[in-house]
C-alpha atoms as a PDB file:
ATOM      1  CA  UNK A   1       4.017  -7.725   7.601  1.00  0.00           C
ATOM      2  CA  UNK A   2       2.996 -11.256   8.931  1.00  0.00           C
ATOM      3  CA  UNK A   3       3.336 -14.223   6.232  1.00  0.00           C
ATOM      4  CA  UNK A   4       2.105 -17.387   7.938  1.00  0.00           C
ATOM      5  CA  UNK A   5       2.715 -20.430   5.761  1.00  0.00           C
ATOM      6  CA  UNK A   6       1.003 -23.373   8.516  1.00  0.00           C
ATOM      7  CA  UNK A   7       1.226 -26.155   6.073  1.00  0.00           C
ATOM      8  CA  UNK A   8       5.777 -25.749   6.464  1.00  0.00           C
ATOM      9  CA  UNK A   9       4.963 -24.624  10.137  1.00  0.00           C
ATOM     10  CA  UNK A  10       7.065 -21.602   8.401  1.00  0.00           C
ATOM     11  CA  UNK A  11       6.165 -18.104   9.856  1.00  0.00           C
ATOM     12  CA  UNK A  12       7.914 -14.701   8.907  1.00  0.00           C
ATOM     13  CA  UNK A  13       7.639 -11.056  10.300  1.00  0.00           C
ATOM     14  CA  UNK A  14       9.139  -8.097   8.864  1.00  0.00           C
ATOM     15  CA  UNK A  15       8.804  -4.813  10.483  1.00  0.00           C
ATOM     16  CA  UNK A  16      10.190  -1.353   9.542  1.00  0.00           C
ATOM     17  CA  UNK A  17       9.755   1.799  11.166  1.00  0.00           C
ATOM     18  CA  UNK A  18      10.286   4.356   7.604  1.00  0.00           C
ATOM     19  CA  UNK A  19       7.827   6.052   5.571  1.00  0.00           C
ATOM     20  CA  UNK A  20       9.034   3.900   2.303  1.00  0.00           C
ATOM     21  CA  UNK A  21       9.997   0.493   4.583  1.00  0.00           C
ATOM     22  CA  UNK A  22       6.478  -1.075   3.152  1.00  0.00           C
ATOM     23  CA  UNK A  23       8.832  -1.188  -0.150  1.00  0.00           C
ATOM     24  CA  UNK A  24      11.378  -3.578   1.300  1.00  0.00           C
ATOM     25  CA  UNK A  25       8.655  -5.885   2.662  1.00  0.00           C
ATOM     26  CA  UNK A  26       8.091  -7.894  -0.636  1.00  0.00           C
ATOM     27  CA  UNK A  27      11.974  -8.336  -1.441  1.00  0.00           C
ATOM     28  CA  UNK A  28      12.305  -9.635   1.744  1.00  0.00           C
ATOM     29  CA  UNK A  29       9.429 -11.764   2.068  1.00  0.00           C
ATOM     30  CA  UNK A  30      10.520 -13.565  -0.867  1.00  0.00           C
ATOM     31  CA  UNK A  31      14.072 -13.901  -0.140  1.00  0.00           C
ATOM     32  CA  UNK A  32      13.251 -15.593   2.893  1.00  0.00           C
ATOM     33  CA  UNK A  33      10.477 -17.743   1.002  1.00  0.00           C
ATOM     34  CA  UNK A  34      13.021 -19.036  -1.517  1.00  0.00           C
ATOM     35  CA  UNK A  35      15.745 -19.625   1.427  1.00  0.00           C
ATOM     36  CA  UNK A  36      14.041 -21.329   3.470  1.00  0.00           C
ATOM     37  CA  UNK A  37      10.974 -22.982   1.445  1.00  0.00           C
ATOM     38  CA  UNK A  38      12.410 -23.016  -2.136  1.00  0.00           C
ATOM     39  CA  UNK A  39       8.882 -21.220  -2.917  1.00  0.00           C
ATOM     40  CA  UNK A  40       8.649 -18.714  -4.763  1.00  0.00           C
ATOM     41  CA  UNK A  41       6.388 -15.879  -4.285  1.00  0.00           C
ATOM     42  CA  UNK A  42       3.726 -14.925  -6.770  1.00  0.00           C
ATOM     43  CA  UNK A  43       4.452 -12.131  -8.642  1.00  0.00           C
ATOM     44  CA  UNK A  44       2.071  -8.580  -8.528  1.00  0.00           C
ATOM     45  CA  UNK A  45       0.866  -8.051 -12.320  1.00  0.00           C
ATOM     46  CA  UNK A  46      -0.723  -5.557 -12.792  1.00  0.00           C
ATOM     47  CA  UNK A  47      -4.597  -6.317 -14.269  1.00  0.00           C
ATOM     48  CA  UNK A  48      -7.056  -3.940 -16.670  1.00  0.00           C
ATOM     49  CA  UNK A  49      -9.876  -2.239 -14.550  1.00  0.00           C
ATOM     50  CA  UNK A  50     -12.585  -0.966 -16.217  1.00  0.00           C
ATOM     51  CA  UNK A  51     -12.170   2.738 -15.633  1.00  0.00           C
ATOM     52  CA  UNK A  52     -15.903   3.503 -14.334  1.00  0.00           C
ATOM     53  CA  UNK A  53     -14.547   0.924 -11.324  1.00  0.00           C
ATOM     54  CA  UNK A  54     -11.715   3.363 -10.599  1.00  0.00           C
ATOM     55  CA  UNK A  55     -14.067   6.068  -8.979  1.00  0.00           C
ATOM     56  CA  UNK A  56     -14.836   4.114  -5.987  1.00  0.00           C
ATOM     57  CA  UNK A  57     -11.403   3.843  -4.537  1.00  0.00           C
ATOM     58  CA  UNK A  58     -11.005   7.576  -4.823  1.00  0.00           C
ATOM     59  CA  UNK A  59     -10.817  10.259  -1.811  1.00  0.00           C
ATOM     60  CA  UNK A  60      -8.882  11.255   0.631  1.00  0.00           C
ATOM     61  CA  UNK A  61      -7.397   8.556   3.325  1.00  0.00           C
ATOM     62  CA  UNK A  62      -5.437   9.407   6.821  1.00  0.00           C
ATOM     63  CA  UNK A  63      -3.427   8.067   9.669  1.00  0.00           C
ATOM     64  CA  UNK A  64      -1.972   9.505  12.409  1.00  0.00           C
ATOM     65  CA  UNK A  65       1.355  11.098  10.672  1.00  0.00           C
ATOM     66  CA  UNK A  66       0.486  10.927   7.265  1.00  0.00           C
ATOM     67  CA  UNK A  67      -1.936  11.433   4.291  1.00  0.00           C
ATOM     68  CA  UNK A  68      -3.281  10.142   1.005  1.00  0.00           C
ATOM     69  CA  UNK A  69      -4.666  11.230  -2.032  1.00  0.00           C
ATOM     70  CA  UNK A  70      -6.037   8.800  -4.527  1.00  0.00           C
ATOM     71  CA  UNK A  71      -7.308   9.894  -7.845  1.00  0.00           C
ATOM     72  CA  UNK A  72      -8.702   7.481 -11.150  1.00  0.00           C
ATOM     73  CA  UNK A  73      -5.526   7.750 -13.757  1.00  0.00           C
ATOM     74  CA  UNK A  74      -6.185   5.884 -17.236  1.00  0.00           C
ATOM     75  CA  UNK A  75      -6.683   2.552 -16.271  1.00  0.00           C
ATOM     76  CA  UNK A  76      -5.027   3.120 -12.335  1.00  0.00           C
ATOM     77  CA  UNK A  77      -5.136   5.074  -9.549  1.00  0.00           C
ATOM     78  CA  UNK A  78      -2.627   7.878  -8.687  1.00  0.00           C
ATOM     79  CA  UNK A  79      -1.596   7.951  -4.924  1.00  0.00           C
ATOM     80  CA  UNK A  80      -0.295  11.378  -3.622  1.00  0.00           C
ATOM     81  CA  UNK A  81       1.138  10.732  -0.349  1.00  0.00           C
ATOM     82  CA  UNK A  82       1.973  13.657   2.117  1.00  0.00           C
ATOM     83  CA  UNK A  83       3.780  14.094   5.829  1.00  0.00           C
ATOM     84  CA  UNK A  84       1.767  15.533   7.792  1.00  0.00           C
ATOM     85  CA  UNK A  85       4.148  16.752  10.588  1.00  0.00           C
ATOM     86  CA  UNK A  86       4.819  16.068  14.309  1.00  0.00           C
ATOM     87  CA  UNK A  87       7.263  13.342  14.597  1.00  0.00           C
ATOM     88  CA  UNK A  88       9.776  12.639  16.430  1.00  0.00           C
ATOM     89  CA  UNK A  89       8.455  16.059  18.023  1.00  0.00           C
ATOM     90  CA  UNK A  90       4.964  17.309  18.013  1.00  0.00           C
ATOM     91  CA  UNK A  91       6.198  20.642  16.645  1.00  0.00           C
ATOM     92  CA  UNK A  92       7.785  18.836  13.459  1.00  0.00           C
ATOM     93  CA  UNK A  93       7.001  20.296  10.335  1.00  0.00           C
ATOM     94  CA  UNK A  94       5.870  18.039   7.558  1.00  0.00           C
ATOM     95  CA  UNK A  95       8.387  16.980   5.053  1.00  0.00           C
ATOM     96  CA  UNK A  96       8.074  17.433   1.741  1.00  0.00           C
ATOM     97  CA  UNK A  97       5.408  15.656  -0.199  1.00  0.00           C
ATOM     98  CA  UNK A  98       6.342  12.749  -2.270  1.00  0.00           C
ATOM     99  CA  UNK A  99       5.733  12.459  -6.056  1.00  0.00           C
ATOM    100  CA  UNK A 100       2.742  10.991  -6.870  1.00  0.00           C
ATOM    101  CA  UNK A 101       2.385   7.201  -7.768  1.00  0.00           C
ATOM    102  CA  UNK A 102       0.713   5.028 -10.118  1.00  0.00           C
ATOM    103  CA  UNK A 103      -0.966   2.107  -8.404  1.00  0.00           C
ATOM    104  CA  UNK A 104      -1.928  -0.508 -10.951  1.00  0.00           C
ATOM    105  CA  UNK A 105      -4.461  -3.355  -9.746  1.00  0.00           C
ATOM    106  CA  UNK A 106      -3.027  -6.798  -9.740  1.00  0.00           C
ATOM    107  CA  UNK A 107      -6.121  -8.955  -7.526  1.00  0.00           C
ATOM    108  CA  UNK A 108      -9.268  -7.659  -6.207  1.00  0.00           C
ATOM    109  CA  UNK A 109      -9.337  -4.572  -3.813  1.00  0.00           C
ATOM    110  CA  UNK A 110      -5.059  -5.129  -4.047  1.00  0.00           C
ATOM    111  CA  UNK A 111      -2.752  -2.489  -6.050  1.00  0.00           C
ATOM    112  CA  UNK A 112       1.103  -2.466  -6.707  1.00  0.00           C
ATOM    113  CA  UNK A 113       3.294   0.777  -7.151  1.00  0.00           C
ATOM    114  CA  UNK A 114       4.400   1.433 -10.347  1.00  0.00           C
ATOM    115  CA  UNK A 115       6.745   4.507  -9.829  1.00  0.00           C
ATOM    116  CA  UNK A 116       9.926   5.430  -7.386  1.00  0.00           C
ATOM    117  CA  UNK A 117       9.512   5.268  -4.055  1.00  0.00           C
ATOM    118  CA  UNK A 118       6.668   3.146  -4.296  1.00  0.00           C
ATOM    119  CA  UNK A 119       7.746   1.093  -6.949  1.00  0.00           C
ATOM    120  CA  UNK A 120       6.709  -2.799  -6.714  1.00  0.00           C
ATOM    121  CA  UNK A 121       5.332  -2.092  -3.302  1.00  0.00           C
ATOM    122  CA  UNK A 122       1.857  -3.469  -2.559  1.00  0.00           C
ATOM    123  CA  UNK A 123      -1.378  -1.853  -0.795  1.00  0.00           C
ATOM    124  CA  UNK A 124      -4.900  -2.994  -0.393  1.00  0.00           C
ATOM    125  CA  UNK A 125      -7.840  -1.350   0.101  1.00  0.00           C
ATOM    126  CA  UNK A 126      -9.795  -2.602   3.028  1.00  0.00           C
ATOM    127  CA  UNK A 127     -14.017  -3.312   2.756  1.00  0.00           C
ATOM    128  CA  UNK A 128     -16.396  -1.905   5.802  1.00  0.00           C
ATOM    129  CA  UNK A 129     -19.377  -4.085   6.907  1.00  0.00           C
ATOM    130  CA  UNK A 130     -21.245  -1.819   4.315  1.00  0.00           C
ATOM    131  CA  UNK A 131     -19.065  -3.453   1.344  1.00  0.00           C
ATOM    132  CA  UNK A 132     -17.488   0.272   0.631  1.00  0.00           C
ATOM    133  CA  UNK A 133     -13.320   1.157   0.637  1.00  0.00           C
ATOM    134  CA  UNK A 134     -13.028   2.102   3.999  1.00  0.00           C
ATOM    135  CA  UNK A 135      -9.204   1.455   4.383  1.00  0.00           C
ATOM    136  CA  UNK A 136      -6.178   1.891   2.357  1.00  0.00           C
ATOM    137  CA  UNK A 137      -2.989  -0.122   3.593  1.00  0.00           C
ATOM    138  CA  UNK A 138      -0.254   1.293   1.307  1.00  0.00           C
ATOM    139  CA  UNK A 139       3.743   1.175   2.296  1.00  0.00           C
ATOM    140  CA  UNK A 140       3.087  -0.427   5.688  1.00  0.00           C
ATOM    141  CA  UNK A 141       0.709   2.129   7.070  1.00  0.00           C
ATOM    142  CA  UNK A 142      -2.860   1.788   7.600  1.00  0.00           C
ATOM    143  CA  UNK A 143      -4.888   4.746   6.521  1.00  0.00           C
ATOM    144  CA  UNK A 144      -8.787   5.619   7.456  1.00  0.00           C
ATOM    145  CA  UNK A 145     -10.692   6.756   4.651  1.00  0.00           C
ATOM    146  CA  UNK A 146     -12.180  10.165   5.295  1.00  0.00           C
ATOM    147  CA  UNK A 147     -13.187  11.675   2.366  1.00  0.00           C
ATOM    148  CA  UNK A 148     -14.807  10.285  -1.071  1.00  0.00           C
ATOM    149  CA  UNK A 149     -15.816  12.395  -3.836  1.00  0.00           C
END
């Protein structure tokens, strides 16, 4: 995660190298906002969206080592994450998948986790030059979509 704040010529990177590290970005981030700025960061709160909205954020998203599911809840998504194998060693099984995760909306295109391990982390789902989700960033990770219902 890159926060640039030009206006304090203040500039913080945070990187993590775990399946759930995307979860200690945002404590982080504002620990070192209030230490060194006295700012404090905004808060993710979750918004309504109208469930006919939900639809277009679901399908199926990948990167190289792992996999998402997102599916319209009541009023939120519900991200099923899954290993997909081959790390450290190509013949690594996958792990076992986590439990899924409520993503509430809390700014355009941008969700937070609601439940363990995911919980308070956020994602954002990334536009193509067509307007359509054709990204999900969740936890750190950057995930291609690659299937929509």
């Amino acid at each position: 995660h890159l926060a640039i704040v030009p206006e304090r010529k203040f500039a913080v990177v945070i990187l993590t190298n775990s399946d759930q590290g995307g979860t200690l970005i945002y404590p982080l981030l504002d620990r070192a906002l209030s230490l060194y700025l006295d700012l404090d960061n905004p808060k993710a709160t979750p918004v309504d969206v109208p469930q006919d909205r939900l639809q277009a954020f679901a399908g199926r998203y990948d990167s190289a080592l792992t996999g998402a599911e997102i599916t319209p809840g009541e009023g939120l998504l519900v991200l099923q994450a899954f290993d997909k194998g081959g790390f450290p060693t190509p013949d690594m099984p996958p792990g076992p998948p986590l439990p899924p995760v409520r993503l509430a909306f809390y700014a355009e295109d941008r969700v937070v986790g609601l439940d363990e391990p995911y919980k308070d982390a956020r994602g954002e789902f990334l536009r193509g030059p067509d307007g359509r989700i054709a990204w999900l960033r969740v936890s750190g990770r950057l995930h291609r979509r690659v299937d929509a219902p």
